[in-house]
Protein backbone atom coordinates (compact mmCIF):
# COMPACT_ATOMS: atom_id res chain seq x y z
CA UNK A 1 -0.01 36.13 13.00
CA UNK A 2 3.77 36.68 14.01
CA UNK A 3 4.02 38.42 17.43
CA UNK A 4 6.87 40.28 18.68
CA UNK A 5 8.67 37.91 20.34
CA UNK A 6 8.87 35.37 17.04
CA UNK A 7 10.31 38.78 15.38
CA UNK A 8 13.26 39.30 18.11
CA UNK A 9 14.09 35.89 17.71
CA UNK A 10 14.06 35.47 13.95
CA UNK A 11 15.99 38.46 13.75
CA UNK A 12 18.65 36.90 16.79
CA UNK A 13 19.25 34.19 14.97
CA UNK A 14 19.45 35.17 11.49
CA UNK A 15 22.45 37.93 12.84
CA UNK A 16 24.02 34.40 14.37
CA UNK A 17 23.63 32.51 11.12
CA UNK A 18 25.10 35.98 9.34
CA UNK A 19 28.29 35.92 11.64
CA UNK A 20 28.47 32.12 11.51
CA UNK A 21 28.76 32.66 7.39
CA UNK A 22 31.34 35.82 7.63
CA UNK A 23 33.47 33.32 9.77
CA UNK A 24 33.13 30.53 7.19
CA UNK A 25 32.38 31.29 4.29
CA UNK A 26 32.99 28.49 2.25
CA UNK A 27 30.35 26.50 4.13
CA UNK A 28 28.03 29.17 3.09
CA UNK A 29 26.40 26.85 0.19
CA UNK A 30 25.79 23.87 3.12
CA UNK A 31 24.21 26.01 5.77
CA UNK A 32 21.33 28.15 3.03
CA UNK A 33 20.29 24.27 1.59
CA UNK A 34 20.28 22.84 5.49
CA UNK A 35 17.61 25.89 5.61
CA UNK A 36 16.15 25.59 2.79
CA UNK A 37 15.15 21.75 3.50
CA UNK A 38 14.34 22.75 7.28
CA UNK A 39 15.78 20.00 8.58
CA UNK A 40 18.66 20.85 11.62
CA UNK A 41 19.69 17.53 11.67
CA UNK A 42 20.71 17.22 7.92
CA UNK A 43 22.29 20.66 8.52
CA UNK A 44 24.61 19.73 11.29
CA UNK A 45 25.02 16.19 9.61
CA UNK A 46 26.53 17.64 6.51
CA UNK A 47 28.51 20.41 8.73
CA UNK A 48 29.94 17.59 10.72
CA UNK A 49 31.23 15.47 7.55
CA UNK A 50 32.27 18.67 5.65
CA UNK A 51 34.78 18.98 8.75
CA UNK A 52 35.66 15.49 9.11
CA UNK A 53 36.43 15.82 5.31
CA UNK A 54 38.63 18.49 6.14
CA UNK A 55 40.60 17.73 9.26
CA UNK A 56 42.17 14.81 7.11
């Protein structure tokens, strides 16, 4: 059963994820599969090479 507090944070941290997107939204496709597969460190993996790709 989902208490309160698992609520308050869910909802905290999809809003960060929302404004993360509206900043950047072409990595929008990158972060929803990083969540999808539920795996942070393939999320910020990819995130990190997408912007190594793109400081060059």
């Amino acid at each position: 059963m989902i208490n309160k507090k698992d609520i308050e944070s869910y909802e905290k941290t999809y809003a960060e994820i929302e404004i993360f997107i509206k900043q950047f939204p072409h990595l929008k496709n990158i972060v929803i599969n990083g969540l999808k597969q539920n795996n942070n460190k393939c999320l910020f993996k990819s995130l990190n090479n997408r912007s190594k790709v793109s400081v060059r």
